[in-house]
N, C-alpha and C. Protein backbone atom coordinates (compact mmCIF):
# COMPACT_ATOMS: atom_id res chain seq x y z
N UNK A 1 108.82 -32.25 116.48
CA UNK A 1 109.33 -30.92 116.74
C UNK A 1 108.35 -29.90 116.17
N UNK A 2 107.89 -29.06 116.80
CA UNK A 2 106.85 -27.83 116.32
C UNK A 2 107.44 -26.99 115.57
N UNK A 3 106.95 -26.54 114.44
CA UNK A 3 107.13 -25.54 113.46
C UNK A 3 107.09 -24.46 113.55
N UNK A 4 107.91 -23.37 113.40
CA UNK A 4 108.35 -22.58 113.43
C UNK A 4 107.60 -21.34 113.24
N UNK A 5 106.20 -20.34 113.06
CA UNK A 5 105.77 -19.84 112.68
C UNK A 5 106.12 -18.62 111.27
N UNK A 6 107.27 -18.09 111.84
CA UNK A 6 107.93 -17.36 110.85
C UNK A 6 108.66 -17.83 109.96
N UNK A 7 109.39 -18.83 110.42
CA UNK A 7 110.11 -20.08 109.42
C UNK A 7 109.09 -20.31 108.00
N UNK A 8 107.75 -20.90 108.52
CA UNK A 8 107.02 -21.86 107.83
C UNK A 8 106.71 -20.24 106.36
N UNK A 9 106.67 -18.88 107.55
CA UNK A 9 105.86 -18.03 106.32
C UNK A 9 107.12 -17.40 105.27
N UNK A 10 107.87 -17.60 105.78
CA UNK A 10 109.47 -16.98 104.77
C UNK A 10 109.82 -18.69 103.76
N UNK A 11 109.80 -19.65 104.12
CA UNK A 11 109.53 -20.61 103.59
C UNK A 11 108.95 -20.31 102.49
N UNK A 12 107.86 -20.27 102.85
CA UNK A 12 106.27 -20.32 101.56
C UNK A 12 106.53 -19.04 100.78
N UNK A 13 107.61 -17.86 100.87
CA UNK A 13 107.29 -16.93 100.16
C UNK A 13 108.22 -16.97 98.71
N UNK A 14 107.82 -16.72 97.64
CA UNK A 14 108.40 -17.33 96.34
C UNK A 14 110.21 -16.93 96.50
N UNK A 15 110.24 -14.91 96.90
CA UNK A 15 111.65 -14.63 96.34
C UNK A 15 111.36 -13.95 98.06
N UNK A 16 112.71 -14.51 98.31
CA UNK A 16 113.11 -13.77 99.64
C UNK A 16 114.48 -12.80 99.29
N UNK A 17 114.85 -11.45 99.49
CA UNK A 17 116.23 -10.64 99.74
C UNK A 17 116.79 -10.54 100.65
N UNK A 18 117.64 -10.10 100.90
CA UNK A 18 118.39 -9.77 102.12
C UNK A 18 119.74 -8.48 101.18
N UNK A 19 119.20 -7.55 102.13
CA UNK A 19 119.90 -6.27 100.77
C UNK A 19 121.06 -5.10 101.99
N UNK A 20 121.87 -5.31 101.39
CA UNK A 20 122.92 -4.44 102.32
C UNK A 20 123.29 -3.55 101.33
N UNK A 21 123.04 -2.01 101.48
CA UNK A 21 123.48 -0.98 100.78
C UNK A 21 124.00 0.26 101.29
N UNK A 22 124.92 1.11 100.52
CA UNK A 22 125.65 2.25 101.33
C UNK A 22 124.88 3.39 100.25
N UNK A 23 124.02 4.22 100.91
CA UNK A 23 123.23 5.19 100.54
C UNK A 23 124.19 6.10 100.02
N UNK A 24 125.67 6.56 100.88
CA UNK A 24 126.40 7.47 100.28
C UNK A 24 127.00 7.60 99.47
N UNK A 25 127.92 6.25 98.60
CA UNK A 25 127.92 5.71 97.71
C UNK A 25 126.93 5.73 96.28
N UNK A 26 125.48 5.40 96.81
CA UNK A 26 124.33 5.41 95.67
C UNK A 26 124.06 7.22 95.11
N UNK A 27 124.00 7.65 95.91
CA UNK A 27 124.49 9.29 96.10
C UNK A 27 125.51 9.84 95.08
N UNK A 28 126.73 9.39 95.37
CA UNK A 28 127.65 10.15 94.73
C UNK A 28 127.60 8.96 93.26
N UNK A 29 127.64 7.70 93.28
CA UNK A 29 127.46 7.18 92.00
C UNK A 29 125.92 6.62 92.04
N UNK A 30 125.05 7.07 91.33
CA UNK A 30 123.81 6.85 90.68
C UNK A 30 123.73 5.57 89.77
N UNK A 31 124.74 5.05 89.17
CA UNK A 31 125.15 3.77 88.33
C UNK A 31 125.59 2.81 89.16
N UNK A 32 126.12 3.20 90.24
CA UNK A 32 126.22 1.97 90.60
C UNK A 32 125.96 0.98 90.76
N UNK A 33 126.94 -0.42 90.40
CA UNK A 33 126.47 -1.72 90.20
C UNK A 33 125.38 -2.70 91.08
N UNK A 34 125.12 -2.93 91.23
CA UNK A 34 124.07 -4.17 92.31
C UNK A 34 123.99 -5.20 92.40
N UNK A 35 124.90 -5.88 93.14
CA UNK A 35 125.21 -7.02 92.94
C UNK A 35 123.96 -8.43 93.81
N UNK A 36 123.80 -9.04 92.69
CA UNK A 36 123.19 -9.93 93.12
C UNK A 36 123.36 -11.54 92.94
N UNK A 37 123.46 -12.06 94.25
CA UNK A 37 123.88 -13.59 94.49
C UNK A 37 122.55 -14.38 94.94
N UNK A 38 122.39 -15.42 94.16
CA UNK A 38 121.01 -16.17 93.93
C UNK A 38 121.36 -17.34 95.11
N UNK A 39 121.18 -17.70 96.21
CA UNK A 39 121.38 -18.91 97.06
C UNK A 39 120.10 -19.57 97.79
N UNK A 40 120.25 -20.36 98.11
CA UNK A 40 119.68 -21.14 99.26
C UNK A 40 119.39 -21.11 100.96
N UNK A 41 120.19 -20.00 101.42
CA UNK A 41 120.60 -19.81 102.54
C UNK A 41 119.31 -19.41 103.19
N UNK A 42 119.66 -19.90 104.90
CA UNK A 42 118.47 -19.34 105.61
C UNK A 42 118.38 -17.77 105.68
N UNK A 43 117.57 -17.09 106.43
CA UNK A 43 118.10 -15.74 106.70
C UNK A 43 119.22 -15.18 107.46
N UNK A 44 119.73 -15.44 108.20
CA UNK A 44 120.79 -15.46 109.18
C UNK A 44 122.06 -15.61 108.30
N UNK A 45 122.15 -16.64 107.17
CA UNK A 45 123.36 -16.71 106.66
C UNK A 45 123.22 -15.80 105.43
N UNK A 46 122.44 -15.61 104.88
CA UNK A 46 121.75 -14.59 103.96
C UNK A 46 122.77 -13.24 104.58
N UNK A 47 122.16 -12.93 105.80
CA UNK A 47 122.44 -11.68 106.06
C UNK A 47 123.99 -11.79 106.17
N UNK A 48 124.24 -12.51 107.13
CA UNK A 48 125.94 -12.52 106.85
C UNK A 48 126.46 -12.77 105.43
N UNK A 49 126.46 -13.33 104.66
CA UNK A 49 127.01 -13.21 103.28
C UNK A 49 126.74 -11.80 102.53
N UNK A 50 125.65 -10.84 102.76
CA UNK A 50 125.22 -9.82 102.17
C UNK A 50 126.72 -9.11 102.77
N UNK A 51 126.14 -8.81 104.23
CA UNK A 51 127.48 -7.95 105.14
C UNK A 51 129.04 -8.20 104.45
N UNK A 52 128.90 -9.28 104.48
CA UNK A 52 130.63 -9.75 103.78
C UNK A 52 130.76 -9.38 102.80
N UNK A 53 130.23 -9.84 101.38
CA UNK A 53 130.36 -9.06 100.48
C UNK A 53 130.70 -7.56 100.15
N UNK A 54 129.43 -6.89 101.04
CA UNK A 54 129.39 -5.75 100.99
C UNK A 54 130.75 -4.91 101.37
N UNK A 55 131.20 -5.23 102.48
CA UNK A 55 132.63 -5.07 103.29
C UNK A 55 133.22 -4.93 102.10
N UNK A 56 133.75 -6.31 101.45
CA UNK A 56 134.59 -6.32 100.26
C UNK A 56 134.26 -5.63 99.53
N UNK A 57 133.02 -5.35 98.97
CA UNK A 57 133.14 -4.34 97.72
C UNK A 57 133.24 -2.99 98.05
N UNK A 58 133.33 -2.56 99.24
CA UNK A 58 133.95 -1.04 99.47
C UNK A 58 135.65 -1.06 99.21
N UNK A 59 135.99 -1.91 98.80
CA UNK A 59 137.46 -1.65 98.12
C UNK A 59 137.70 -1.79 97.08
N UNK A 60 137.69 -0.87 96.19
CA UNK A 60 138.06 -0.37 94.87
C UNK A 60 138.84 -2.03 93.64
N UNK A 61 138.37 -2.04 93.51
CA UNK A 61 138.43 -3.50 92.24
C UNK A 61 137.91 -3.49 91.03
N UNK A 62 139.14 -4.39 90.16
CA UNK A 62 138.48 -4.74 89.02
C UNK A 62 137.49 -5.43 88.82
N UNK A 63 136.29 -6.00 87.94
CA UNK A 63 135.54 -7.41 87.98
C UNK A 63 135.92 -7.60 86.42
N UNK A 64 135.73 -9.32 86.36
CA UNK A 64 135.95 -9.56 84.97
C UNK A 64 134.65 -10.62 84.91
N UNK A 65 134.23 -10.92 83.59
CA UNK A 65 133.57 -12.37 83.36
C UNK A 65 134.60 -13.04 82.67
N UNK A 66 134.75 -14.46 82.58
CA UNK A 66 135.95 -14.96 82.15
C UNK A 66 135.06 -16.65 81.85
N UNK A 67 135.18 -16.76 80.25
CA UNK A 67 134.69 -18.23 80.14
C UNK A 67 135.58 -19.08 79.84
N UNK A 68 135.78 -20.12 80.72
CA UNK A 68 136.75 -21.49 80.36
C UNK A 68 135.53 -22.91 80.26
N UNK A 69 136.74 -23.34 79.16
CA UNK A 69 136.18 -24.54 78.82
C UNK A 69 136.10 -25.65 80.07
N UNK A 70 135.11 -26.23 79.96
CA UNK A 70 135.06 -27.72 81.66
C UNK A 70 133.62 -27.44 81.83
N UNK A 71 132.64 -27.97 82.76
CA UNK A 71 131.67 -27.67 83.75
C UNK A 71 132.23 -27.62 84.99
N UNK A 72 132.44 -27.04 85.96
CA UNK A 72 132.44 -26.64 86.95
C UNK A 72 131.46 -27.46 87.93
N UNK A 73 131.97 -27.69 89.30
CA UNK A 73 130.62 -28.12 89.91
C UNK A 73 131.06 -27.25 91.11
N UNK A 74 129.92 -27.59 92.04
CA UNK A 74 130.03 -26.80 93.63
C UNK A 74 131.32 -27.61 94.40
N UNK A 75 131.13 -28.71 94.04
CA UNK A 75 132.39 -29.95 94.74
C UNK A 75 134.22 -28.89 94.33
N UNK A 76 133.94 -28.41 93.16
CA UNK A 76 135.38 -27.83 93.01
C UNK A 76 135.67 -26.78 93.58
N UNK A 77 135.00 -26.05 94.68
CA UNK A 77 135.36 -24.63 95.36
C UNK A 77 135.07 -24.90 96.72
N UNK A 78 134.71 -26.28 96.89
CA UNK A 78 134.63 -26.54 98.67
C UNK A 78 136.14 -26.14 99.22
N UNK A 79 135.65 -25.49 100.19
CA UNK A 79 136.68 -24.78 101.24
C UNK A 79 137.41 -23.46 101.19
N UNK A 80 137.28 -23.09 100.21
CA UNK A 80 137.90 -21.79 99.14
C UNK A 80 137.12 -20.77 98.00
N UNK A 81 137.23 -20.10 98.07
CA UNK A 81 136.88 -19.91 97.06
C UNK A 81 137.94 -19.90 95.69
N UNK A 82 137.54 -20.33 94.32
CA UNK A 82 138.70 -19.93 93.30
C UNK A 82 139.21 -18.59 93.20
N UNK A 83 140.39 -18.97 92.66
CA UNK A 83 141.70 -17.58 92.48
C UNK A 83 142.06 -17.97 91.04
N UNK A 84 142.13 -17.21 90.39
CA UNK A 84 142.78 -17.23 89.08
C UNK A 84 143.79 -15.87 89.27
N UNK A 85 144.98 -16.21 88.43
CA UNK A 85 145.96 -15.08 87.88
C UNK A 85 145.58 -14.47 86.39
N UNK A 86 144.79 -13.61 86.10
CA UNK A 86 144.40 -13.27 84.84
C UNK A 86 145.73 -12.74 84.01
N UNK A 87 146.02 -13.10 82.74
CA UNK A 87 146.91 -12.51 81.78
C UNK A 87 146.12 -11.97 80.84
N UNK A 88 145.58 -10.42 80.89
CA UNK A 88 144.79 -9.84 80.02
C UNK A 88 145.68 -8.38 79.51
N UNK A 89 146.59 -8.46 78.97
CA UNK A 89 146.99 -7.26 78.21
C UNK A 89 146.43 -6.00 78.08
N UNK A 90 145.03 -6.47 77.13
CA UNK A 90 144.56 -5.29 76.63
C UNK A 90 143.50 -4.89 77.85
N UNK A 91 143.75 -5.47 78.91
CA UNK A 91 142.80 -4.80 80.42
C UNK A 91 143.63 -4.43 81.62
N UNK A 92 144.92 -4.69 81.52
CA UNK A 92 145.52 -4.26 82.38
C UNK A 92 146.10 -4.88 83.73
N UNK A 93 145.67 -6.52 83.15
CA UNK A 93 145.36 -7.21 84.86
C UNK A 93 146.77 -7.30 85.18
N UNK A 94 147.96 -7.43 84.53
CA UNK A 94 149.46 -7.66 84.69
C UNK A 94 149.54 -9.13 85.63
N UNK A 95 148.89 -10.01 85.56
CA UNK A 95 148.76 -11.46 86.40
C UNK A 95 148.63 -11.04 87.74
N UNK A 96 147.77 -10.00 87.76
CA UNK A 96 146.82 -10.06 89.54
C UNK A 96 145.65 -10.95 89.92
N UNK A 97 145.98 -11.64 91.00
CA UNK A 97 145.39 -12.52 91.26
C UNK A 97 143.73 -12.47 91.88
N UNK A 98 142.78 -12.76 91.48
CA UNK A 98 141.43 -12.26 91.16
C UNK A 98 140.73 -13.20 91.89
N UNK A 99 139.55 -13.33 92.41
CA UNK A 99 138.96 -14.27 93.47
C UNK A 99 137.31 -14.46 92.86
N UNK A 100 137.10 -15.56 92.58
CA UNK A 100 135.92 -15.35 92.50
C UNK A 100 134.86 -15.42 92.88
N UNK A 101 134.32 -14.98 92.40
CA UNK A 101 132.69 -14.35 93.39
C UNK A 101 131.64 -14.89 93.05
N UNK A 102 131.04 -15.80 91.76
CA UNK A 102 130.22 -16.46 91.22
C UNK A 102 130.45 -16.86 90.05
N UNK A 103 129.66 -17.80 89.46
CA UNK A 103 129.90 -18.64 88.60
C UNK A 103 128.98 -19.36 87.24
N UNK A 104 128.35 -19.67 86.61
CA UNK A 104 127.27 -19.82 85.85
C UNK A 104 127.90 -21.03 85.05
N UNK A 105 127.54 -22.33 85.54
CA UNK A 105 128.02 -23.55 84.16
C UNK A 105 127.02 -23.89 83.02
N UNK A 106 127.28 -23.66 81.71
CA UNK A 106 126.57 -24.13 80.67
C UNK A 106 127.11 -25.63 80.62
N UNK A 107 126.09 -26.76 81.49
CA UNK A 107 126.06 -28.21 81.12
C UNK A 107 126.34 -28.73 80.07
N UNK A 108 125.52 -27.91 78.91
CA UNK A 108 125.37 -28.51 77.18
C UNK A 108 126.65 -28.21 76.49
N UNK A 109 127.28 -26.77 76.70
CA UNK A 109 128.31 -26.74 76.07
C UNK A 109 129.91 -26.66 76.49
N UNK A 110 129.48 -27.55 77.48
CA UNK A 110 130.40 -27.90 78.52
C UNK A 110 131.76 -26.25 79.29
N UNK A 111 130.98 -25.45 79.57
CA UNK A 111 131.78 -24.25 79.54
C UNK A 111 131.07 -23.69 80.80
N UNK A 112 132.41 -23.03 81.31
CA UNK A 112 132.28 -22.22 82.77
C UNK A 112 132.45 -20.78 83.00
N UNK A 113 131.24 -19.80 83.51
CA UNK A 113 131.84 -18.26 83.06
C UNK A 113 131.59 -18.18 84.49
N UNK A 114 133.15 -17.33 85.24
CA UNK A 114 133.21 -16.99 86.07
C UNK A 114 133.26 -15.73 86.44
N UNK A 115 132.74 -14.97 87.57
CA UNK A 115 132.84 -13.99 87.60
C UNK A 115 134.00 -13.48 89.01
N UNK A 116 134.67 -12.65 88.56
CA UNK A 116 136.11 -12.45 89.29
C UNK A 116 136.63 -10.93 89.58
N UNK A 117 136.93 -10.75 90.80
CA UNK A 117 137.01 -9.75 91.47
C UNK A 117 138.46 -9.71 91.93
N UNK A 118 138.93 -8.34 91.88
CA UNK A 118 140.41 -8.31 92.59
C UNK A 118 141.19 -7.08 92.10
């Protein structure tokens, strides 16, 4: 099968983006956050995951980081993504149910910090 020309040069390039942003937004908040998700994806799914995201974060949400004890693997969020009910008092969550959006496992100290939106 012949190789792809553009394939082979996005391939070979170290850091590829794919960046979906609302200028009017950056405008009226100057701080605003920037969210960035580290994957594997070709460009095509790249771009659709940017779009999706993006969609979602034009609706007003909390985010939390949240570390539980376990390692986590990719095998535990096939088909879904996780939902937790947060019980945080002193933040206000009143057990709203939060979705999460990424994840970071420390192997060594067997602990999972998730990051959670909702």
């Amino acid at each position: 099968m012949p190789t792809d020309p553009n394939r082979s040069t996005f391939v070979q390039q170290e850091y590829r983006y794919e960046t979906v942003q609302n200028l009017t937004v950056k405008a009226t908040y100057p701080s605003a956050r920037e969210l960035v998700h580290t994957t594997n994806l070709n460009e095509a799914a790249a771009a659709a995951l940017a779009t999706a995201i993006f969609n979602e974060s034009g609706v007003p949400a909390d985010a939390y980081k949240v570390t539980v004890e376990g390692a986590y693997k990719l095998e535990d969020i096939a088909g879904a993504p996780l939902r937790f009910a947060l019980n945080l008092p002193s933040y206000v969550t009143d057990g709203r149910t939060f979705k999460v959006t990424s994840f970071e496992v420390d192997h060594l100290n067997s602990r999972t910090t998730f990051e959670v939106r909702g």
